[in-house]
N, C-alpha and C. Protein backbone atom coordinates (compact mmCIF):
# COMPACT_ATOMS: atom_id res chain seq x y z
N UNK A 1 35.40 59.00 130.50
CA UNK A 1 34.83 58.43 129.31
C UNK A 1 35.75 57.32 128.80
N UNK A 2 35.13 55.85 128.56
CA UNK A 2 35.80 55.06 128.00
C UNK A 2 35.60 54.87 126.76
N UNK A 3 36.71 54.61 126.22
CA UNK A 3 36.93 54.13 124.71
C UNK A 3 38.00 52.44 124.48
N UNK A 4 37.90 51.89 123.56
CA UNK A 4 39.23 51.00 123.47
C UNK A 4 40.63 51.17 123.32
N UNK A 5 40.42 53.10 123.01
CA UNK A 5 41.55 53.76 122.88
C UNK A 5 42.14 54.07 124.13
N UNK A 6 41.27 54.84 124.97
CA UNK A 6 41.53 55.07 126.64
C UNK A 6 41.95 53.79 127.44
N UNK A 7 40.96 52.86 127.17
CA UNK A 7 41.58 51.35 127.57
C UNK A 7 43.40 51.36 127.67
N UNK A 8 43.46 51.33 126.13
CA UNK A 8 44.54 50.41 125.72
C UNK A 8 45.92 51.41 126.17
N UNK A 9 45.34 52.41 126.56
CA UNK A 9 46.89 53.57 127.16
C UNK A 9 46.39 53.69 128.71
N UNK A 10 45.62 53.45 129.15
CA UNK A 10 45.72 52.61 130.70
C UNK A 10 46.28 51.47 131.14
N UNK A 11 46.06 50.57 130.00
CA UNK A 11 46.35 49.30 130.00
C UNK A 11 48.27 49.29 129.86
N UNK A 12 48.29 50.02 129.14
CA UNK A 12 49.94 50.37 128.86
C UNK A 12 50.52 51.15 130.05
N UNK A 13 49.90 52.13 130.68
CA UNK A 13 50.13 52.37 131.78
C UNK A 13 51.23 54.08 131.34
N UNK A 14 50.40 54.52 129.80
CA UNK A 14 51.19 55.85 129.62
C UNK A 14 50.23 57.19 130.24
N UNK A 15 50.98 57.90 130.47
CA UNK A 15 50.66 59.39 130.80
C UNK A 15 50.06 59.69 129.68
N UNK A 16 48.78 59.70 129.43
CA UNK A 16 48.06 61.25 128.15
C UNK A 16 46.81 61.83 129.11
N UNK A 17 46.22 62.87 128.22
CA UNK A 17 45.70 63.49 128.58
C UNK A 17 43.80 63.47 127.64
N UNK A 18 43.09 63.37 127.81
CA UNK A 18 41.85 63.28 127.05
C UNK A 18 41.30 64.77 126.88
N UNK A 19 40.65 65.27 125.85
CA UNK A 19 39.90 66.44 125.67
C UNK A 19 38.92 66.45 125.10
N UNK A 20 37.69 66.32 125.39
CA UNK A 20 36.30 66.20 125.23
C UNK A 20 36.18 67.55 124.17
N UNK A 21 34.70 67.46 123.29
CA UNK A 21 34.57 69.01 122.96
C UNK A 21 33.21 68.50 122.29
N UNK A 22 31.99 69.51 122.03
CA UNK A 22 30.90 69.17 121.30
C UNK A 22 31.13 69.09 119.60
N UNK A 23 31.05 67.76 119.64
CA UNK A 23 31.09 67.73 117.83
C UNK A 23 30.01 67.83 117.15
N UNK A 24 30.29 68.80 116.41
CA UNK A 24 29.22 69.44 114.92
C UNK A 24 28.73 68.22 114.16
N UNK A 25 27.67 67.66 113.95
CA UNK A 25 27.50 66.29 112.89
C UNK A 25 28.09 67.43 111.52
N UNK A 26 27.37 68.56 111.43
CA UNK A 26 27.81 69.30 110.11
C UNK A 26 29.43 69.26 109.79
N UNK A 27 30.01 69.04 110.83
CA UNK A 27 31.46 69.49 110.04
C UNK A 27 32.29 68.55 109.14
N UNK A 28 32.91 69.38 108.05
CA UNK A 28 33.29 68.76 107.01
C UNK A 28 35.04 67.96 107.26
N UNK A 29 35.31 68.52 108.19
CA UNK A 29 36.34 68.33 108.38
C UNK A 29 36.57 67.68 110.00
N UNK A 30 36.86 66.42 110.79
CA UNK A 30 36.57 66.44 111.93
C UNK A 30 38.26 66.60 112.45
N UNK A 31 39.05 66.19 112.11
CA UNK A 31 40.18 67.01 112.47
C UNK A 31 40.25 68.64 112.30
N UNK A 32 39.86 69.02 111.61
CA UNK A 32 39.95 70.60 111.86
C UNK A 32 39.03 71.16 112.34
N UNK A 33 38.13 70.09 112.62
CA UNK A 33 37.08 70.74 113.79
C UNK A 33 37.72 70.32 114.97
N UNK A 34 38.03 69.48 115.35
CA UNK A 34 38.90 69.33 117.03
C UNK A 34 39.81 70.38 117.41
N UNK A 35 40.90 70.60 115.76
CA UNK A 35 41.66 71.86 116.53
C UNK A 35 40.92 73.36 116.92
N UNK A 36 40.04 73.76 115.80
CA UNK A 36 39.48 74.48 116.52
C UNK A 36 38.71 74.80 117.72
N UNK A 37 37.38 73.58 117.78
CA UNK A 37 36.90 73.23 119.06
C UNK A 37 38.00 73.33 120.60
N UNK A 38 39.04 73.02 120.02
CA UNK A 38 40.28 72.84 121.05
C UNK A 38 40.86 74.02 121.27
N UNK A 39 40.95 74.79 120.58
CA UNK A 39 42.10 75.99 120.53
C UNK A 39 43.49 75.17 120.30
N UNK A 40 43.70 74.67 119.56
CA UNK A 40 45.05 74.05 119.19
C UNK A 40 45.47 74.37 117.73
N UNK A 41 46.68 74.21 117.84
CA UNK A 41 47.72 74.08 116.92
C UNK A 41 47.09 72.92 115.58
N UNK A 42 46.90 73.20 114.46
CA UNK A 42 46.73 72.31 113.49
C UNK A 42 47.70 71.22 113.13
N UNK A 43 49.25 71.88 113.24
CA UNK A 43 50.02 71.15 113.31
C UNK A 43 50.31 70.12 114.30
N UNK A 44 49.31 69.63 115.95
CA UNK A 44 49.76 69.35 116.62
C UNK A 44 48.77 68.24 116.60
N UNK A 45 47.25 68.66 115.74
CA UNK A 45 46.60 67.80 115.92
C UNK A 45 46.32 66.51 114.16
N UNK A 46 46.53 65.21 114.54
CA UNK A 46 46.61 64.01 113.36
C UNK A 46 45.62 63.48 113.34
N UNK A 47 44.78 63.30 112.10
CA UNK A 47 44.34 62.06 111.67
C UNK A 47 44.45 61.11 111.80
N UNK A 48 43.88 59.79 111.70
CA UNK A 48 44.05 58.13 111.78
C UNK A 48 43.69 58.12 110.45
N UNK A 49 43.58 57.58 109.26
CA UNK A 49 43.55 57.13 108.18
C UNK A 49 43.69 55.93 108.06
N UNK A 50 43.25 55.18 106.91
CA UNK A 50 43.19 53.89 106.72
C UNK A 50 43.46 53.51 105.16
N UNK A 51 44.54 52.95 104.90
CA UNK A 51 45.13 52.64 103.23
C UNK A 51 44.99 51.38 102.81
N UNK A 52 45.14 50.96 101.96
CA UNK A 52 45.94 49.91 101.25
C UNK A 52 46.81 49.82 100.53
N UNK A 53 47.77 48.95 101.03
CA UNK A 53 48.91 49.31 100.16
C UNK A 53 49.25 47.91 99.69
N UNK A 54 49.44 47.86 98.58
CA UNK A 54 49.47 46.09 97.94
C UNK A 54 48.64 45.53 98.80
N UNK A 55 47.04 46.10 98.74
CA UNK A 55 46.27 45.07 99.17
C UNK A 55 46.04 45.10 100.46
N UNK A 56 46.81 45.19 101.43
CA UNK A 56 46.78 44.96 102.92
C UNK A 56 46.46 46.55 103.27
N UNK A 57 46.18 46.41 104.72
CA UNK A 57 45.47 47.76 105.27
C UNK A 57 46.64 48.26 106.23
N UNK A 58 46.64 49.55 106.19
CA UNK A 58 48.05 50.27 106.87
C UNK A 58 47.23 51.46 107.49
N UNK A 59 47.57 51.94 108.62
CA UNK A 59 47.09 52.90 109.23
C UNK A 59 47.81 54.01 109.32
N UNK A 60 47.51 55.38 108.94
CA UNK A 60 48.64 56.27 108.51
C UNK A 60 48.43 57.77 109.25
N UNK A 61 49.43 58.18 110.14
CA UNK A 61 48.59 58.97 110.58
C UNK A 61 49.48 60.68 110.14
N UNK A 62 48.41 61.45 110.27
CA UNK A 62 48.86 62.73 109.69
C UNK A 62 48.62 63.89 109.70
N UNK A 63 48.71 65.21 110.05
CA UNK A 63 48.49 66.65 110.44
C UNK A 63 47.31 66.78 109.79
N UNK A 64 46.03 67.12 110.62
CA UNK A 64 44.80 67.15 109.85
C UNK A 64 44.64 68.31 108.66
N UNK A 65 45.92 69.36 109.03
CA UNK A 65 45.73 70.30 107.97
C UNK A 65 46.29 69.66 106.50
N UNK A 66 47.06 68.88 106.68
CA UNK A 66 48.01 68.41 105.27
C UNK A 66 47.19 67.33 105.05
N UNK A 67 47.73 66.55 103.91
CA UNK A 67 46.90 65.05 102.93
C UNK A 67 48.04 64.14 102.96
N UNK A 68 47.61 62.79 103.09
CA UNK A 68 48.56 61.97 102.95
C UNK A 68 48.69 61.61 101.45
N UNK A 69 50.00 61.49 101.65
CA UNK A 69 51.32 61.51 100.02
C UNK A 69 50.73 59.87 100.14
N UNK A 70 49.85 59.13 99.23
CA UNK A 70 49.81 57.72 99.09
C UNK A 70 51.18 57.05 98.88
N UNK A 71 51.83 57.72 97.57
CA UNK A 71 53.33 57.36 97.15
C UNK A 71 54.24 56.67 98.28
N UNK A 72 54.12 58.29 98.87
CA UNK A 72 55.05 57.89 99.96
C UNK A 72 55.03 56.92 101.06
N UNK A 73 53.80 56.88 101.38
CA UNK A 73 52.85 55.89 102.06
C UNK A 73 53.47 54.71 101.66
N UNK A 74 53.25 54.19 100.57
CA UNK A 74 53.50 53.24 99.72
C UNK A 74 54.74 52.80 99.89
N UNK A 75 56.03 53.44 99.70
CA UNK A 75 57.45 53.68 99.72
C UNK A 75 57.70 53.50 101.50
N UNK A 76 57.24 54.06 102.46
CA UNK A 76 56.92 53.57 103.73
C UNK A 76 57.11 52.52 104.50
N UNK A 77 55.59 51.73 103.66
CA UNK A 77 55.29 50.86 104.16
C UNK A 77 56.28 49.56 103.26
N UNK A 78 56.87 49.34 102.52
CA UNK A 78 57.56 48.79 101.31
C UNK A 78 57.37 47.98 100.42
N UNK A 79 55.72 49.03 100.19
CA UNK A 79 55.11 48.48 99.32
C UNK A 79 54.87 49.45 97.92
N UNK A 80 54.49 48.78 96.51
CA UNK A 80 54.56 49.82 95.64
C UNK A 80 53.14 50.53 95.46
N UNK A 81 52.26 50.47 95.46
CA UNK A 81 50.82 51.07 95.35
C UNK A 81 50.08 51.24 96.45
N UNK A 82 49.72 52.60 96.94
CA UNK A 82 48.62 52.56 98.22
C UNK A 82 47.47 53.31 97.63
N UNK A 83 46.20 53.32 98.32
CA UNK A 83 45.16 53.64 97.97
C UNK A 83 44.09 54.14 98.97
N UNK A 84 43.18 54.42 99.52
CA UNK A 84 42.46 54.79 100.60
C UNK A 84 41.83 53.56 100.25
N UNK A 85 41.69 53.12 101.69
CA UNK A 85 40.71 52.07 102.27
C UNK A 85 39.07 52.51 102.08
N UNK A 86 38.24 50.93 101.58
CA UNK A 86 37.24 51.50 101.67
C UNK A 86 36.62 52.11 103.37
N UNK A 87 35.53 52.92 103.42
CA UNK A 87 34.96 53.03 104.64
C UNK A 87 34.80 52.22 105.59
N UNK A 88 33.71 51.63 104.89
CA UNK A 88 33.45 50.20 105.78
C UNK A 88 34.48 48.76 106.10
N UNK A 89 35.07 49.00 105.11
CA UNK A 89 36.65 47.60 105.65
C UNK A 89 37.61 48.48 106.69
N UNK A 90 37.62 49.54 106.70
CA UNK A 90 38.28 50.85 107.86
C UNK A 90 37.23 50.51 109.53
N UNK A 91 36.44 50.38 109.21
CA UNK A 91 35.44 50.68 110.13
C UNK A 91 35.60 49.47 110.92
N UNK A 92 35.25 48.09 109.82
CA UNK A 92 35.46 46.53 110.26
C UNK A 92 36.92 46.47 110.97
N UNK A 93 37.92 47.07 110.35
CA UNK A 93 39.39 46.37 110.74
C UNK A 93 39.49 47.16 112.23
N UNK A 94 38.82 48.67 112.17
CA UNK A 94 39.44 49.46 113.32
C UNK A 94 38.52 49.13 114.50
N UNK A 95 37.04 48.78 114.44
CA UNK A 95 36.15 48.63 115.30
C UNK A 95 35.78 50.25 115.36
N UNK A 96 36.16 51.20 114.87
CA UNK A 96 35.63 52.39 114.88
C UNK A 96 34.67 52.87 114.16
N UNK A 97 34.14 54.01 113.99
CA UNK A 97 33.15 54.82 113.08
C UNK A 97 34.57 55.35 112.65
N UNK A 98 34.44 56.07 110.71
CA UNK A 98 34.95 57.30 110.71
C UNK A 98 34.33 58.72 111.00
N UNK A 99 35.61 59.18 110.89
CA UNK A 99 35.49 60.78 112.18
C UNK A 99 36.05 60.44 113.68
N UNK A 100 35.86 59.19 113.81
CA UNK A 100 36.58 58.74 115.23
C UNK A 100 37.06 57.58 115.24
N UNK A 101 38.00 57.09 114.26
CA UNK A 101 39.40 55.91 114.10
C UNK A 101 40.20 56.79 115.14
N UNK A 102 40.69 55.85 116.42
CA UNK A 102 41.71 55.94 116.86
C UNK A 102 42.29 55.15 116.55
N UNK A 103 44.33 55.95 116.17
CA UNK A 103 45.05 54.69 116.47
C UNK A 103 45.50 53.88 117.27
N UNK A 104 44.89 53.82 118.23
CA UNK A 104 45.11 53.12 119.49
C UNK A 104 43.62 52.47 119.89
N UNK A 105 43.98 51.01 120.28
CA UNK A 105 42.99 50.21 120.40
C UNK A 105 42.32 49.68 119.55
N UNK A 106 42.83 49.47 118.40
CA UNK A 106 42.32 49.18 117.14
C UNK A 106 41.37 47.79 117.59
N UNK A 107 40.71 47.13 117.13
CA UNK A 107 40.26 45.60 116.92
C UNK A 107 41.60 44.74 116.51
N UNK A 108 41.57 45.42 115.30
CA UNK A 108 43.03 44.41 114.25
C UNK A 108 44.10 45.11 114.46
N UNK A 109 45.02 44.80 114.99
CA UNK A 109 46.36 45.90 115.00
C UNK A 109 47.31 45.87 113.36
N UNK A 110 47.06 47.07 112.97
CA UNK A 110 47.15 47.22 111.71
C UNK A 110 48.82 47.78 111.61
N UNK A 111 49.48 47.64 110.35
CA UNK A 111 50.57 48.14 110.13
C UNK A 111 50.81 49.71 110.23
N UNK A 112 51.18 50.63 110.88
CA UNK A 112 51.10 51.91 111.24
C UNK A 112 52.22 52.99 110.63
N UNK A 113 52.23 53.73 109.99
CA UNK A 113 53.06 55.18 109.86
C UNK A 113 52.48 56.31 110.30
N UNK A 114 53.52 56.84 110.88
CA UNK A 114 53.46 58.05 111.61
C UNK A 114 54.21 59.16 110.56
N UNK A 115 53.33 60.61 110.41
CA UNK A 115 53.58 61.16 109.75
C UNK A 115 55.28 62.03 110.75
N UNK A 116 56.41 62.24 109.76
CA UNK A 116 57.63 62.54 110.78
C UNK A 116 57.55 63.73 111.97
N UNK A 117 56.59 64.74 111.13
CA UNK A 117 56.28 66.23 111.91
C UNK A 117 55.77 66.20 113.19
N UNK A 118 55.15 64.69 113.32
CA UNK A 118 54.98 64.54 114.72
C UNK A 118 55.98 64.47 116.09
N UNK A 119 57.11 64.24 115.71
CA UNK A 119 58.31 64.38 116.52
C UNK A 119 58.65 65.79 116.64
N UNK A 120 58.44 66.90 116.30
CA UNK A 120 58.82 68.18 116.35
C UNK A 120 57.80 68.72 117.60
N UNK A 121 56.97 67.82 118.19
CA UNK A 121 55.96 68.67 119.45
C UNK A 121 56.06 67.70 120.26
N UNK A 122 56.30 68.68 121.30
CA UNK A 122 56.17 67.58 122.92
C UNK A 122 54.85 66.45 123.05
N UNK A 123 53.81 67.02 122.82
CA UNK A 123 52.54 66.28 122.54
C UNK A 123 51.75 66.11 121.15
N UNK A 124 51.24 65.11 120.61
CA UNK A 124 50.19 65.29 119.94
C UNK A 124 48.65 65.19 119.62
N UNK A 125 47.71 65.02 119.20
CA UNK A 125 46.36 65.33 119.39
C UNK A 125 46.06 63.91 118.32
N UNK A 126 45.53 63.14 118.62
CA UNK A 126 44.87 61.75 118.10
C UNK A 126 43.30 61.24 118.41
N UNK A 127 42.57 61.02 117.75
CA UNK A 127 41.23 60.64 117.69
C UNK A 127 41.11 59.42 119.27
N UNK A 128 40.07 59.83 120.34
CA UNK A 128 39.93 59.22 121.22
C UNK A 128 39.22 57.59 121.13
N UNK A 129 38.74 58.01 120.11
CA UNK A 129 38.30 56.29 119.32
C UNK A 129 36.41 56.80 118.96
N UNK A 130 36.14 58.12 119.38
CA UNK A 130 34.93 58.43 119.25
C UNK A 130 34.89 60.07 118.65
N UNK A 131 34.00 60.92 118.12
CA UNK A 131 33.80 62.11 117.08
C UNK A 131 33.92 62.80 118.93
N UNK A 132 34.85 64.18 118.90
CA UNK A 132 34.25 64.94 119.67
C UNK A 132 35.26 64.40 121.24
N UNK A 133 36.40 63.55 120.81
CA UNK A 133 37.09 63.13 121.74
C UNK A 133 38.97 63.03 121.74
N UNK A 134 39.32 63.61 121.78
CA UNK A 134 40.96 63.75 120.93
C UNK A 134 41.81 63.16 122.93
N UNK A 135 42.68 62.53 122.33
CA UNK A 135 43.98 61.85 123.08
C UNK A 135 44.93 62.92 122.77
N UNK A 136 45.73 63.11 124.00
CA UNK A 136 47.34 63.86 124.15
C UNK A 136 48.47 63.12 124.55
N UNK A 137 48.82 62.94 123.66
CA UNK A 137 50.13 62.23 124.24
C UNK A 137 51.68 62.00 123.62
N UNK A 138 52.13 62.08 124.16
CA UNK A 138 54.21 62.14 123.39
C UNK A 138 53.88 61.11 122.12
N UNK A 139 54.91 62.20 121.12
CA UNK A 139 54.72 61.33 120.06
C UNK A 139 55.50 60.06 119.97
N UNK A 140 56.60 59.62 120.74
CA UNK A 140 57.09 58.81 120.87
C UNK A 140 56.13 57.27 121.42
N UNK A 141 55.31 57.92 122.56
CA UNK A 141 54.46 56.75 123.20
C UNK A 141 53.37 56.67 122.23
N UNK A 142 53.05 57.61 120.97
CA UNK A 142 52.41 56.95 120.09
C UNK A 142 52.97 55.98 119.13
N UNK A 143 54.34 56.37 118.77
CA UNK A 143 54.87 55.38 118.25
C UNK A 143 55.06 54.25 118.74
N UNK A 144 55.36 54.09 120.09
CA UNK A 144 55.63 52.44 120.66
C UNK A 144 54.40 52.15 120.88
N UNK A 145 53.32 52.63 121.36
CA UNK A 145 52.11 51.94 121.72
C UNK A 145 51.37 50.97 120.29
N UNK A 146 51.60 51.91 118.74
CA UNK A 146 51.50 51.32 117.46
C UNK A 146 52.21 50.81 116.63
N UNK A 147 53.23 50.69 117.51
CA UNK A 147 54.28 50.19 116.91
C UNK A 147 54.67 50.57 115.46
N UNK A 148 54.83 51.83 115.18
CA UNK A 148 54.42 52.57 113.79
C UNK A 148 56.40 52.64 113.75
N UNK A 149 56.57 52.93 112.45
CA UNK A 149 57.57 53.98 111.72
C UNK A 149 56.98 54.91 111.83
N UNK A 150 58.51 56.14 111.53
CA UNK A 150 57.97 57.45 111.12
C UNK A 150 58.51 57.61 110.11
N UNK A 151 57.98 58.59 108.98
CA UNK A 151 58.08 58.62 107.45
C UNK A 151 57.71 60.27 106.86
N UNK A 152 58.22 60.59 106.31
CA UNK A 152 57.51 61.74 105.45
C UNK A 152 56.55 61.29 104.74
N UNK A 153 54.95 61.47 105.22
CA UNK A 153 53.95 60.44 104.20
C UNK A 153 52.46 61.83 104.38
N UNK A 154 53.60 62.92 104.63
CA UNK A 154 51.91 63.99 104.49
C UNK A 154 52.43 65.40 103.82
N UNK A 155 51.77 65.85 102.97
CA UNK A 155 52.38 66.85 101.48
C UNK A 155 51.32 67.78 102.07
């Protein structure tokens, strides 16, 4: 299955792993529907999110069980105010639907934080760029592929 996400870590030429699963339109939660669908660790599997912080759009990513700290976000990125992005300017900047923003392969390559807890697991679980499609891969090669910081930015 291709995505711009699968693309762009072929294209890079990293080792991950893809995991398909049937996604619920009902579910309220699509990260905590992947870990379950998955049998995984909550902690292992992140969100893509989409902010603003003074204005500009930052991509933030984070343990689907926890919420991103805007503040900190904010403090992060080194800027003073962040905010959630609207839907549709998320949708335009990422080329994605939400429920399936990957951070990888974006359209616009957006300014990126990585929530820190992601360094504590050999692998982590990231939106394949589509609902019902999760990426595995070292959190490190998520960081260089997005060229992200890592930050305490999820409470």
């Amino acid at each position: 299955m291709s995505t711009p996400a699968t693309v762009a870590l072929k294209r890079a030429g990293l080792e991950a792993r893809t995991h398909a699963y049937e996604h619920d339109p009902k579910a309220e939660s699509y990260g905590v529907e992947a870990a379950e669908a998955l049998g995984l660790d909550p902690a292992r599997v992140f969100k893509t999110l989409v902010a603003q912080v003074d204005g500009r759009l930052h991509v933030a990513i984070v343990p689907v069980a926890r919420q991103l700290d805007l503040k900190a976000l904010a403090a992060a990125a080194g800027g003073k105010r962040a905010e959630m992005a609207k839907v549709a300017d998320a949708e335009r900047a990422t080329g994605y639907v939400a429920g399936g923003i990957s951070p990888l392969g974006q359209k616009k390559a957006l300014a990126t934080v990585i929530d820190e807890s992601a360094l504590a697991h050999p692998t982590v679980f990231v939106s394949g760029g589509r609902r019902g499609l999760e990426i595995e891969l070292a959190p490190e090669d998520l960081r260089r592929l997005t060229r992200a910081r890592t930050a305490a930015i999820a409470r």
